[in-house]
PDB file of N, CA and C in Angstrom:
ATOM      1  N   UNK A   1       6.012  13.202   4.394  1.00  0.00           N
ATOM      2  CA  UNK A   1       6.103  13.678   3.042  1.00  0.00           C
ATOM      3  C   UNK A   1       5.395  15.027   2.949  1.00  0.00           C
ATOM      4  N   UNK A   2       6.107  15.785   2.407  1.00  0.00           N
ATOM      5  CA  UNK A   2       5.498  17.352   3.003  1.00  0.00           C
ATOM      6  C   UNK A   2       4.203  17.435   1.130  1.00  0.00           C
ATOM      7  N   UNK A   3       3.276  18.049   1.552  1.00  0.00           N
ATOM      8  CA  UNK A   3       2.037  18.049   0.578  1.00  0.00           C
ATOM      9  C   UNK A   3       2.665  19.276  -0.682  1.00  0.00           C
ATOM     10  N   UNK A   4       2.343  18.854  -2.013  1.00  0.00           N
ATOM     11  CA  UNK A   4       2.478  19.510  -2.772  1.00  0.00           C
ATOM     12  C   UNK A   4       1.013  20.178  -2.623  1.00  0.00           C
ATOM     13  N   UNK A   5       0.669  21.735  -2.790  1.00  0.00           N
ATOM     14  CA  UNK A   5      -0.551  22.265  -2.748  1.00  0.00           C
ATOM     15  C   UNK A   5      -0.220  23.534  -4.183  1.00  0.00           C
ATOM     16  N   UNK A   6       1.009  23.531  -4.232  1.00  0.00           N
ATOM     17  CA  UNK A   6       1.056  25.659  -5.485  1.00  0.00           C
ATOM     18  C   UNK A   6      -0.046  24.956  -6.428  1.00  0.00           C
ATOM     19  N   UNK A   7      -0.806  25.687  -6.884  1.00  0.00           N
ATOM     20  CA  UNK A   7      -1.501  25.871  -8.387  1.00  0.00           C
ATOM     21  C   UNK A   7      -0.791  24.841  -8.916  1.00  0.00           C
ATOM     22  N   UNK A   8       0.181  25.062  -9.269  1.00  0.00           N
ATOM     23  CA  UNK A   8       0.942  24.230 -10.665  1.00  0.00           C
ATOM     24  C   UNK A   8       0.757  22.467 -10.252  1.00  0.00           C
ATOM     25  N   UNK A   9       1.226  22.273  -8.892  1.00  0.00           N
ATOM     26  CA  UNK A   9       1.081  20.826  -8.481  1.00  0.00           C
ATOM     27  C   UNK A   9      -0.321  20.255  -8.179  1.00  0.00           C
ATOM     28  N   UNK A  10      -0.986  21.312  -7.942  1.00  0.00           N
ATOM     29  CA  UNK A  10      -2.810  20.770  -8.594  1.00  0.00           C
ATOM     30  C   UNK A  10      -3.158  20.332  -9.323  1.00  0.00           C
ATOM     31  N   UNK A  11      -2.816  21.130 -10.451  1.00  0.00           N
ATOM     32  CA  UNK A  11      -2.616  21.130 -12.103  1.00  0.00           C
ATOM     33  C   UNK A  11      -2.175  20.110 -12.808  1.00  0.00           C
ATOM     34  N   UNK A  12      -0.872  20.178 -12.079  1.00  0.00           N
ATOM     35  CA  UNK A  12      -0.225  18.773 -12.600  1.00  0.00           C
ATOM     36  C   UNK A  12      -1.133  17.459 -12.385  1.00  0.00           C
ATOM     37  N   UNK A  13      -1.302  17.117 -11.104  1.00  0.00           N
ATOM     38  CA  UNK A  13      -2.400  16.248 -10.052  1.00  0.00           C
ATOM     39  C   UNK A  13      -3.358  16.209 -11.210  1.00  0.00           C
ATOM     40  N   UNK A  14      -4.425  16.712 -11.797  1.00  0.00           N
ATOM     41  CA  UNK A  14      -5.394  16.764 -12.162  1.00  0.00           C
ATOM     42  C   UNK A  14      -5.564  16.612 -13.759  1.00  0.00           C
ATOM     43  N   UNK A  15      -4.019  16.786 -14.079  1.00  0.00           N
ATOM     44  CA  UNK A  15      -3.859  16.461 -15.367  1.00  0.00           C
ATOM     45  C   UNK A  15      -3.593  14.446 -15.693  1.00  0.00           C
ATOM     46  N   UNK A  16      -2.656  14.385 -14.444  1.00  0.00           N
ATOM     47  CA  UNK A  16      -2.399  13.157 -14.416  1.00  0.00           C
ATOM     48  C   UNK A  16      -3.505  12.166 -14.045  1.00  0.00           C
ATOM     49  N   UNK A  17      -4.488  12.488 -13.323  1.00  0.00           N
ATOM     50  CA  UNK A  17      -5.695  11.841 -13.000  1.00  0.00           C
ATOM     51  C   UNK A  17      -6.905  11.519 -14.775  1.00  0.00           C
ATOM     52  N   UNK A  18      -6.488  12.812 -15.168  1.00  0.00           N
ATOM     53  CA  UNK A  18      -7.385  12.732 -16.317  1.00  0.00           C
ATOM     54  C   UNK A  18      -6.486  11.848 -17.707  1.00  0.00           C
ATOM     55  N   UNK A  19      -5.507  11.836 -17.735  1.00  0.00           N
ATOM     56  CA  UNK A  19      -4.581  11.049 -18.609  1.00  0.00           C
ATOM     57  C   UNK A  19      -4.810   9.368 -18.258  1.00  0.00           C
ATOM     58  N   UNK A  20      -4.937   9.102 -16.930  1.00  0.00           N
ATOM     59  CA  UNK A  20      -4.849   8.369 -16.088  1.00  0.00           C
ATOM     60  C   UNK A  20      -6.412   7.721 -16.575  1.00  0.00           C
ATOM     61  N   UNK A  21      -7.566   7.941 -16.652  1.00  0.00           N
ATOM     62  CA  UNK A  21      -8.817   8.140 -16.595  1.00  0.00           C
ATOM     63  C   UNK A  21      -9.677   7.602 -17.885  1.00  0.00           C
ATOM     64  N   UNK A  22      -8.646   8.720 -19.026  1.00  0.00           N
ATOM     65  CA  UNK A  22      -8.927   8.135 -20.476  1.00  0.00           C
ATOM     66  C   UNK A  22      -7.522   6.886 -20.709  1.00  0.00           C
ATOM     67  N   UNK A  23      -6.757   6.904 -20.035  1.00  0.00           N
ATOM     68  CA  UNK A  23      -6.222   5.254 -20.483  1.00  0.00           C
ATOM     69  C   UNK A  23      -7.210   4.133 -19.994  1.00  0.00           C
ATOM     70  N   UNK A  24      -7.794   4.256 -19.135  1.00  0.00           N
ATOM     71  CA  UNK A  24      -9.084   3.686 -18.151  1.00  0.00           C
ATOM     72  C   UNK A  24      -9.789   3.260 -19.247  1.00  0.00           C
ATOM     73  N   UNK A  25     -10.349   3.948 -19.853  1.00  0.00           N
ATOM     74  CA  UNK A  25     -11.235   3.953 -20.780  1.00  0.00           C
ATOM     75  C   UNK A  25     -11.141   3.005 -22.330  1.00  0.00           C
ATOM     76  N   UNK A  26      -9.769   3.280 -22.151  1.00  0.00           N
ATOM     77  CA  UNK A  26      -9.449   2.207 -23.496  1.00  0.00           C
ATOM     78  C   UNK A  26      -8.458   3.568 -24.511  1.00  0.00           C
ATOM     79  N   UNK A  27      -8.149   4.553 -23.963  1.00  0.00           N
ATOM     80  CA  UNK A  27      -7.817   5.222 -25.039  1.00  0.00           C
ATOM     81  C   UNK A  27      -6.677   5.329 -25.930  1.00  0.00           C
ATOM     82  N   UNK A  28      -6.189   5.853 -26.594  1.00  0.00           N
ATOM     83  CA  UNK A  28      -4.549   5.672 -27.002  1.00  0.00           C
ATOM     84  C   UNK A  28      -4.039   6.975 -26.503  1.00  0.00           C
ATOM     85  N   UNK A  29      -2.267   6.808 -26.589  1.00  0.00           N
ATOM     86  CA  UNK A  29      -1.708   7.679 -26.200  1.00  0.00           C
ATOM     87  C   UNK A  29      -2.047   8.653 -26.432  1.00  0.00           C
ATOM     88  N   UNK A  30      -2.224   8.272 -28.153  1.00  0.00           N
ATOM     89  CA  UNK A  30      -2.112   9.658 -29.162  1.00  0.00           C
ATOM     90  C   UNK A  30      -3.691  10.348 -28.659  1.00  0.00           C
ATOM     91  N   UNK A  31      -4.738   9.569 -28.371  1.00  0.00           N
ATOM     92  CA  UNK A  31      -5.771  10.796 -28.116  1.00  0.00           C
ATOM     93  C   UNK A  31      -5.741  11.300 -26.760  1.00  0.00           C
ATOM     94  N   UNK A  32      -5.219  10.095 -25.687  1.00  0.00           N
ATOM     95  CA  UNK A  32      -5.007  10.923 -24.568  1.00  0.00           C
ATOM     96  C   UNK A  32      -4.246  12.367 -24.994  1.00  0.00           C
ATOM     97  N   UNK A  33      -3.390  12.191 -25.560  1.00  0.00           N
ATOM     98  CA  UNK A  33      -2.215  13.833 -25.373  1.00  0.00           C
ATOM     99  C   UNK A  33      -3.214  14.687 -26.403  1.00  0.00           C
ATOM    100  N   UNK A  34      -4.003  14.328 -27.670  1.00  0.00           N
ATOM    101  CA  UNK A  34      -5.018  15.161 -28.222  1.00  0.00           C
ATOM    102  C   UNK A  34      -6.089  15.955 -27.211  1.00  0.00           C
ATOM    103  N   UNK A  35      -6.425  14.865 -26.081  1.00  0.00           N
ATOM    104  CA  UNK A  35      -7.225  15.478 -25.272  1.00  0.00           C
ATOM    105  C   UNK A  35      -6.632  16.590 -24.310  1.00  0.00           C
ATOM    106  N   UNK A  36      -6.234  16.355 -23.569  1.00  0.00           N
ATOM    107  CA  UNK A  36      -4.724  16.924 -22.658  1.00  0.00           C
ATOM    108  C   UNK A  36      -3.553  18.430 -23.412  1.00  0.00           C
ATOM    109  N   UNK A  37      -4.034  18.104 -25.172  1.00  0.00           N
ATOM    110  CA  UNK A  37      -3.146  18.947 -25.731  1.00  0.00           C
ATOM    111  C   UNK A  37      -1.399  18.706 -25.469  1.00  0.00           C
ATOM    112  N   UNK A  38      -1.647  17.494 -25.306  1.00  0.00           N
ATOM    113  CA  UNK A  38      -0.025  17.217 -24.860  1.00  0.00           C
ATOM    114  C   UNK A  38       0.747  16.101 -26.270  1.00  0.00           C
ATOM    115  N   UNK A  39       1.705  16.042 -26.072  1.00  0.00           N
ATOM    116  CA  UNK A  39       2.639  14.622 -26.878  1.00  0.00           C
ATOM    117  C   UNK A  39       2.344  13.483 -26.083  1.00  0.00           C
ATOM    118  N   UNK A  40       2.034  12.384 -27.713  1.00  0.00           N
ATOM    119  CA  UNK A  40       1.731  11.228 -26.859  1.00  0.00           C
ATOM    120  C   UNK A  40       2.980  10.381 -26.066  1.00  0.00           C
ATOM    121  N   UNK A  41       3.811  11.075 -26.519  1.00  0.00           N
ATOM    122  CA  UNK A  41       4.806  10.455 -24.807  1.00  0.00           C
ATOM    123  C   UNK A  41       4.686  11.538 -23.766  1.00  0.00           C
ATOM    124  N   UNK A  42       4.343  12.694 -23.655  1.00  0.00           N
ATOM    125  CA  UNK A  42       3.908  13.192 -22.348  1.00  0.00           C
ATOM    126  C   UNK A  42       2.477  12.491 -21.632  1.00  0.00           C
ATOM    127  N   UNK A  43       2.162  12.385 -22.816  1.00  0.00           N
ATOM    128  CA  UNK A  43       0.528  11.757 -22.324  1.00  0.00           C
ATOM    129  C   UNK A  43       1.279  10.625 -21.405  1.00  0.00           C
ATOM    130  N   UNK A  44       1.921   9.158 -22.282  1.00  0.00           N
ATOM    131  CA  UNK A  44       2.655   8.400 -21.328  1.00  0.00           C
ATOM    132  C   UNK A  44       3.252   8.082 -20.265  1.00  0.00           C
ATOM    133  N   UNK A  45       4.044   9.287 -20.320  1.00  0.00           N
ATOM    134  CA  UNK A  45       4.831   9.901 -18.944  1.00  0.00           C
ATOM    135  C   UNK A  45       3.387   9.981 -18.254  1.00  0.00           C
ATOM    136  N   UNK A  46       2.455  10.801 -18.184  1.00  0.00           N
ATOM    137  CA  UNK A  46       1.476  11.012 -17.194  1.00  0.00           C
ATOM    138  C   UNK A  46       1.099  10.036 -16.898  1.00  0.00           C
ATOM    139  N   UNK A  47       0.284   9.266 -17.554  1.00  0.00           N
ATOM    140  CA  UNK A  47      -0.313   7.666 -16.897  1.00  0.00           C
ATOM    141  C   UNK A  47       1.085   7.127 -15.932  1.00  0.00           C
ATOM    142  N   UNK A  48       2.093   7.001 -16.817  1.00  0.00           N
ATOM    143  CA  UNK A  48       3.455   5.863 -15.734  1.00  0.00           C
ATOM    144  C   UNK A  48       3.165   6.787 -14.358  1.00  0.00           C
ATOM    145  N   UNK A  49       2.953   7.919 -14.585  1.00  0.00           N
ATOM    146  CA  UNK A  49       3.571   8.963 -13.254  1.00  0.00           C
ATOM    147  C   UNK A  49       2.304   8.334 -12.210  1.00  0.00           C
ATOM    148  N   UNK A  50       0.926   8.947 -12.676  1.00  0.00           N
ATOM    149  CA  UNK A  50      -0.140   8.228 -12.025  1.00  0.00           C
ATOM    150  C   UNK A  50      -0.345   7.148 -11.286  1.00  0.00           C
ATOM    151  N   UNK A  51       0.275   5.932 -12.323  1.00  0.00           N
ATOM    152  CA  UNK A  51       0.488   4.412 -12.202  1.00  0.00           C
ATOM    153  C   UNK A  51       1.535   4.310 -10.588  1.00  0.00           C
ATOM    154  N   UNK A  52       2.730   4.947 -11.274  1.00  0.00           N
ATOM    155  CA  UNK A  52       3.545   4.862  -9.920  1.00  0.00           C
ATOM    156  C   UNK A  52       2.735   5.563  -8.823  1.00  0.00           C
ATOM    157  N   UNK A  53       2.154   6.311  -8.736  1.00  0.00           N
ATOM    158  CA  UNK A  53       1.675   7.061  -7.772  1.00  0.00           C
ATOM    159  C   UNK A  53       0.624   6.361  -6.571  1.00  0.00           C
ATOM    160  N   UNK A  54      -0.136   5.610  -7.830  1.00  0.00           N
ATOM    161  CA  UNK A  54      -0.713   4.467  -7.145  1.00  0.00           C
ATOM    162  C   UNK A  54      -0.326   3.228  -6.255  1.00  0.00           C
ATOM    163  N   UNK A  55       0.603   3.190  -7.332  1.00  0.00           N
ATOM    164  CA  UNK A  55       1.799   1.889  -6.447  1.00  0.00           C
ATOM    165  C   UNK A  55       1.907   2.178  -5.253  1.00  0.00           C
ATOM    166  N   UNK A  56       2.942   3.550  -4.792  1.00  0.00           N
ATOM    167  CA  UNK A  56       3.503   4.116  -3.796  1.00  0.00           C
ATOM    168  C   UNK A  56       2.483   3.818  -2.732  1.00  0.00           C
ATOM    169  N   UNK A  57       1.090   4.758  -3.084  1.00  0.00           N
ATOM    170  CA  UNK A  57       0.347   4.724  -1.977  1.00  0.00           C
ATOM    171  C   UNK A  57       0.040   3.210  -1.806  1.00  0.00           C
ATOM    172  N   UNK A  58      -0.070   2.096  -2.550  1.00  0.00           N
ATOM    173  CA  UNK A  58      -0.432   1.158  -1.781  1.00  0.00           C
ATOM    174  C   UNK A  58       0.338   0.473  -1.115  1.00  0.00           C
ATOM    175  N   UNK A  59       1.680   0.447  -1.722  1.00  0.00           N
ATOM    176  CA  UNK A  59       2.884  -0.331  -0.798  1.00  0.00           C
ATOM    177  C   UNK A  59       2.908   0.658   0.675  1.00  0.00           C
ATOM    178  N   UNK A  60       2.693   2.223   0.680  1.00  0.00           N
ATOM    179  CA  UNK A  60       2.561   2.216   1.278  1.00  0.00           C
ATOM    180  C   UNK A  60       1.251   2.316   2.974  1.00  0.00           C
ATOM    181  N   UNK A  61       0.061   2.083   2.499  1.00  0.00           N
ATOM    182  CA  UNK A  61      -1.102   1.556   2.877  1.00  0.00           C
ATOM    183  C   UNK A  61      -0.908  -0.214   3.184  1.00  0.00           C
ATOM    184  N   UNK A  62       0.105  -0.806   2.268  1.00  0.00           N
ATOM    185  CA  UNK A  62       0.605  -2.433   2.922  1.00  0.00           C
ATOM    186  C   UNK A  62       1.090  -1.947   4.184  1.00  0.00           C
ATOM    187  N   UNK A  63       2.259  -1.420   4.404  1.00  0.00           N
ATOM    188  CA  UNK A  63       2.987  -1.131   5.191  1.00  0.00           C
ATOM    189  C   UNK A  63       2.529  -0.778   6.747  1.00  0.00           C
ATOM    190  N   UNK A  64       1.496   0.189   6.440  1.00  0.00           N
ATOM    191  CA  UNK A  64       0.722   0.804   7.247  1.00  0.00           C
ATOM    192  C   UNK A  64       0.387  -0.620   8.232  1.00  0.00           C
ATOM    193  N   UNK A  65      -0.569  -1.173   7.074  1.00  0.00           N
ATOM    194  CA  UNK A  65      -1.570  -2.356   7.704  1.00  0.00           C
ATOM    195  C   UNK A  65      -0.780  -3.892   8.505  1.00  0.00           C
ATOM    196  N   UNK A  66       0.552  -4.190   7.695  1.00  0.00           N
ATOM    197  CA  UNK A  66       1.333  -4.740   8.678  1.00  0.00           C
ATOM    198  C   UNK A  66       1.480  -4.289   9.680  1.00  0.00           C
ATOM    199  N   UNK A  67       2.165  -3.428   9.829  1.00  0.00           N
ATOM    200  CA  UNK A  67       2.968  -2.767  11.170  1.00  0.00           C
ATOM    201  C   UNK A  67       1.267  -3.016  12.169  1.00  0.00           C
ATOM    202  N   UNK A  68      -0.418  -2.328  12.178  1.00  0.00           N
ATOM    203  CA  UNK A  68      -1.114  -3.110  12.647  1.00  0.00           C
ATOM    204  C   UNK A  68      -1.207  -3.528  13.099  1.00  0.00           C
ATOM    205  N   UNK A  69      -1.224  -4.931  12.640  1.00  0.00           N
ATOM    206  CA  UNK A  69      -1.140  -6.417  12.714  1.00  0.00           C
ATOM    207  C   UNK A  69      -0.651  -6.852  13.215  1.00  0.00           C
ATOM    208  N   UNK A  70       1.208  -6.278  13.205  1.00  0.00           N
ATOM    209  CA  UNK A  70       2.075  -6.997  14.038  1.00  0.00           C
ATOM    210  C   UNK A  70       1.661  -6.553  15.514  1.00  0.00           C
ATOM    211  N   UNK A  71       1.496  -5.127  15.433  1.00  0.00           N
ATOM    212  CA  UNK A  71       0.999  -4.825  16.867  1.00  0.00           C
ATOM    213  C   UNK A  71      -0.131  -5.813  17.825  1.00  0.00           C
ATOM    214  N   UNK A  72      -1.091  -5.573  16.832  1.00  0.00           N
ATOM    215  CA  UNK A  72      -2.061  -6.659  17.306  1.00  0.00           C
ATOM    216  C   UNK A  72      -1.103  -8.092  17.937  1.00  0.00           C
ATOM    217  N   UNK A  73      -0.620  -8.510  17.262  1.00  0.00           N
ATOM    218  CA  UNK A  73      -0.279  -9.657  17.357  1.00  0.00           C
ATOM    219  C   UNK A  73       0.827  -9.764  18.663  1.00  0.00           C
ATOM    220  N   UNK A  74       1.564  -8.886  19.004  1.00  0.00           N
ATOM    221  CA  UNK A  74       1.562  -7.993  20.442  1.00  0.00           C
ATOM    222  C   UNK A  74       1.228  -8.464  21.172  1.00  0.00           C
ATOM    223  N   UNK A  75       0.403  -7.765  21.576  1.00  0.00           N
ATOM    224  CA  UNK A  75      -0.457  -7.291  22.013  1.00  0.00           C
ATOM    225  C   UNK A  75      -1.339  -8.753  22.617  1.00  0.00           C
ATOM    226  N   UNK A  76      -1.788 -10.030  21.708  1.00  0.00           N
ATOM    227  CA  UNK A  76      -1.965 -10.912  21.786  1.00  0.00           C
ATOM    228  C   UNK A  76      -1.113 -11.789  23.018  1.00  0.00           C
ATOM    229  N   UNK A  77       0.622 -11.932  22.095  1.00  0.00           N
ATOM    230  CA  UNK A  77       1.361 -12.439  22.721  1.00  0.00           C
ATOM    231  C   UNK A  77       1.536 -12.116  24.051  1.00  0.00           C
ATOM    232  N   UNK A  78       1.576 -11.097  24.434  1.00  0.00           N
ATOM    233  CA  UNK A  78       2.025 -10.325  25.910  1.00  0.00           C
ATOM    234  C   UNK A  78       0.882 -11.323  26.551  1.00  0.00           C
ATOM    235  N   UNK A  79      -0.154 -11.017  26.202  1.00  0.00           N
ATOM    236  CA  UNK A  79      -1.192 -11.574  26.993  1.00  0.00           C
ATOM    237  C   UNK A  79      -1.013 -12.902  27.634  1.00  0.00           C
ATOM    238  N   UNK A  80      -1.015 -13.882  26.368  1.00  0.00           N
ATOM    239  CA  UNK A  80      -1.314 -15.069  26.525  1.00  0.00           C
ATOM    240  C   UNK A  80       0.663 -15.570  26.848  1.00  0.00           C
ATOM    241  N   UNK A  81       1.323 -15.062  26.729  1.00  0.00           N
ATOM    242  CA  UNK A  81       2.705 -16.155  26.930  1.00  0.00           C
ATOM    243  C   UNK A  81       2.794 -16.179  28.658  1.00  0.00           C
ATOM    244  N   UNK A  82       2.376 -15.794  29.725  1.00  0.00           N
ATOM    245  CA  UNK A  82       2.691 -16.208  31.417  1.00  0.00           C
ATOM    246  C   UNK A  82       1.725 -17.294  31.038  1.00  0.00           C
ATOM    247  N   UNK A  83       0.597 -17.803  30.580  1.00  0.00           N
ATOM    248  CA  UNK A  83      -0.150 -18.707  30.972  1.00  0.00           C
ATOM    249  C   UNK A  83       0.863 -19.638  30.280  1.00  0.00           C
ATOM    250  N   UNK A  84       1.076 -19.812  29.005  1.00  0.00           N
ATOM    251  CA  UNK A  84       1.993 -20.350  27.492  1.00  0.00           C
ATOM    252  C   UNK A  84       3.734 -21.145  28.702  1.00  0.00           C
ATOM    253  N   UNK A  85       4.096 -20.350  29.066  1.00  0.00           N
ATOM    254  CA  UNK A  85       5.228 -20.602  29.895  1.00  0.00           C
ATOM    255  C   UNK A  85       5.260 -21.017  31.337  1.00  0.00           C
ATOM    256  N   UNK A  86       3.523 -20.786  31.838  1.00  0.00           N
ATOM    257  CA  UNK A  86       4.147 -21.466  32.982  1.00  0.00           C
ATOM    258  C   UNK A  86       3.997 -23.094  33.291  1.00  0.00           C
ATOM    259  N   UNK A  87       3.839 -23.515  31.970  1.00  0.00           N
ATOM    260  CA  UNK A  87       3.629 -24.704  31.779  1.00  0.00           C
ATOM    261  C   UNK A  87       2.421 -25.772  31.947  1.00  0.00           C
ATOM    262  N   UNK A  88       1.569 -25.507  32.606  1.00  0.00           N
ATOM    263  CA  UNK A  88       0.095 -25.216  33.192  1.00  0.00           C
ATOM    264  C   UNK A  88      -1.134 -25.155  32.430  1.00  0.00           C
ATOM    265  N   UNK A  89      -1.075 -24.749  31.241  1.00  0.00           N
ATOM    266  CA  UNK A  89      -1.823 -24.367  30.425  1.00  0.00           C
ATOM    267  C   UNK A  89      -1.243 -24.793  28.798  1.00  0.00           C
ATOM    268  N   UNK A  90      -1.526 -26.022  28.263  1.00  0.00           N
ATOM    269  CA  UNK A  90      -0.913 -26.659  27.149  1.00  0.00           C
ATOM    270  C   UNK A  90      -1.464 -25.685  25.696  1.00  0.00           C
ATOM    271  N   UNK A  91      -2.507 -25.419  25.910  1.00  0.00           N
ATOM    272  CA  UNK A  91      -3.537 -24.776  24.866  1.00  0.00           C
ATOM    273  C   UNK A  91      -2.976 -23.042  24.812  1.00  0.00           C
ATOM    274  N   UNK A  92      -2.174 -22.468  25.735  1.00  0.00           N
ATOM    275  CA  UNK A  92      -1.625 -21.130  25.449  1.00  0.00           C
ATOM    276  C   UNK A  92      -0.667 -21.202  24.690  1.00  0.00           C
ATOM    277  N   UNK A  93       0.209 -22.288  25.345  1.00  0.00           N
ATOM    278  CA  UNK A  93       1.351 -23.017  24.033  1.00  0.00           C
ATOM    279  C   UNK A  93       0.904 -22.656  22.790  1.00  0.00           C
ATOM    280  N   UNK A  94      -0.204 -23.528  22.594  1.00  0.00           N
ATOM    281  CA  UNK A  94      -0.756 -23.740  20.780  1.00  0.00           C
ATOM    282  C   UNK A  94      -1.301 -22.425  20.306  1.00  0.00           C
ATOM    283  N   UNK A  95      -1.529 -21.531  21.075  1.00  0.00           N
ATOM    284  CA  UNK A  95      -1.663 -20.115  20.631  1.00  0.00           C
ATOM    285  C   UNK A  95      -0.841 -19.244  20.567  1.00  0.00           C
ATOM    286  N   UNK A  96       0.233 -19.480  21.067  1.00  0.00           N
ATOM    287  CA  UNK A  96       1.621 -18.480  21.024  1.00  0.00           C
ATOM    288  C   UNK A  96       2.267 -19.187  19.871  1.00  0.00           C
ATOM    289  N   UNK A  97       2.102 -20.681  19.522  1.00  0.00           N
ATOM    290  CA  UNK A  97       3.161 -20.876  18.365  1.00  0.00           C
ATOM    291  C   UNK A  97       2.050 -20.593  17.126  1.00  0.00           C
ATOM    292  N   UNK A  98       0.784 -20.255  17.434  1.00  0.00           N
ATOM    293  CA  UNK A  98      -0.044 -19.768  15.941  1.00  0.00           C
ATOM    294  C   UNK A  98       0.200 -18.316  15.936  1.00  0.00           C
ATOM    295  N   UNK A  99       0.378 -17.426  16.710  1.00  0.00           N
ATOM    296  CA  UNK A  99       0.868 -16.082  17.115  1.00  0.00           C
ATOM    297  C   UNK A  99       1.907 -15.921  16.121  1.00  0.00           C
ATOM    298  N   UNK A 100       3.341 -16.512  17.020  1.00  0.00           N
ATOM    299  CA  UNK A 100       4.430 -16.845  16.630  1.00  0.00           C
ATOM    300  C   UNK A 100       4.560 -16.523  14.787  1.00  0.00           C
ATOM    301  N   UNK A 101       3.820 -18.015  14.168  1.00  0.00           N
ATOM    302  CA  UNK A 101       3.563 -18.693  12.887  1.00  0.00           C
ATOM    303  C   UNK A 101       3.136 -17.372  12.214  1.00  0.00           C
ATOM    304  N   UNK A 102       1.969 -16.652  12.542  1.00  0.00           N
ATOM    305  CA  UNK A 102       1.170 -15.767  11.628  1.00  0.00           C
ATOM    306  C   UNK A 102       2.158 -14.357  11.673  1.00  0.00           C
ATOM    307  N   UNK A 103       2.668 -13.960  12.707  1.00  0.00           N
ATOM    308  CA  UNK A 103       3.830 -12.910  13.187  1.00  0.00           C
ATOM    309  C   UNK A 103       4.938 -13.343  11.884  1.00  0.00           C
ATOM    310  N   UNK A 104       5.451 -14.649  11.877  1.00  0.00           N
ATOM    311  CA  UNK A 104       6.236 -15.091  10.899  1.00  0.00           C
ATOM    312  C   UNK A 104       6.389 -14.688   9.354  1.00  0.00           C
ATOM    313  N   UNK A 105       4.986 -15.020   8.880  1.00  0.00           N
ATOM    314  CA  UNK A 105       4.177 -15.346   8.228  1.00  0.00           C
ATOM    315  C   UNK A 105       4.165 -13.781   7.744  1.00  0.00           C
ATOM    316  N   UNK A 106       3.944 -12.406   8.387  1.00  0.00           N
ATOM    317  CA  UNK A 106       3.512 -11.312   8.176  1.00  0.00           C
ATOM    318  C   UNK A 106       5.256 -10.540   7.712  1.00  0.00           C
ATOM    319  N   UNK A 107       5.780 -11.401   8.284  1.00  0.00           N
ATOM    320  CA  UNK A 107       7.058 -10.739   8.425  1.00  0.00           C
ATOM    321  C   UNK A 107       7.967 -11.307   7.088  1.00  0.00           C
ATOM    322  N   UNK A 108       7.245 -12.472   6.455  1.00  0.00           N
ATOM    323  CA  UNK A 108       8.588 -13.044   5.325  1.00  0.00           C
ATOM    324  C   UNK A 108       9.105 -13.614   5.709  1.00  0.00           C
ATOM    325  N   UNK A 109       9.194 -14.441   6.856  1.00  0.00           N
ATOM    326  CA  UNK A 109      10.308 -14.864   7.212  1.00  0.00           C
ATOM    327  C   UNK A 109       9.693 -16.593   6.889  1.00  0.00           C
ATOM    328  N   UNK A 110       8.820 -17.250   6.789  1.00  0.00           N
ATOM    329  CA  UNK A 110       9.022 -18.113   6.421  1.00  0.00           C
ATOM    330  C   UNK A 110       9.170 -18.809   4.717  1.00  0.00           C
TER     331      UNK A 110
END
């Protein structure tokens, strides 16, 4: 995602943080946009914009932290499935199908 940096997208950034800030607070539209000098549906628009903004980054910070995990979980499996399969070792079994389960589990699929 290429970085907004001109003046104006600072601006914007910093407007929406502060709209964002006094809704925090308890405020109403109408004084957010009094404060801001804006309409209290621009004021609105700013918080939703904020709000989504927040969202984004955390779905995508979820995303991040799966992918992780699944690695880990990898990473795990590789390890432990020659002991798991060569039949020899009953207890690698029970760790590849908790592997397996939590891999599952991370993925939606159950």
């Amino acid at each position: 995602m290429k970085q907004k940096t001109s003046q104006k997208a600072i601006t914007a950034a910093k407007r929406r943080d502060a709209a964002l800030a006094l809704r925090c607070e308890g405020r109403s539209y109408q004084v957010i946009g009094d404060r801001l000098k804006v309409t209290r549906q621009h004021a609105h628009r700013l918080v939703s914009e904020a709000l989504d903004q927040i969202a984004e980054e955390t779905t995508t910070n979820a995303e991040r932290l799966r992918h992780l995990e699944l690695d880990r979980l990898d990473g795990l499996h590789r390890t432990i499935w020659p002991l798991a399969t060569s039949g020899q070792d009953l207890k690698a079994v029970d760790v590849v199908l908790r592997i397996m389960d939590r891999r599952a589990k991370l993925l939606g699929l159950d």
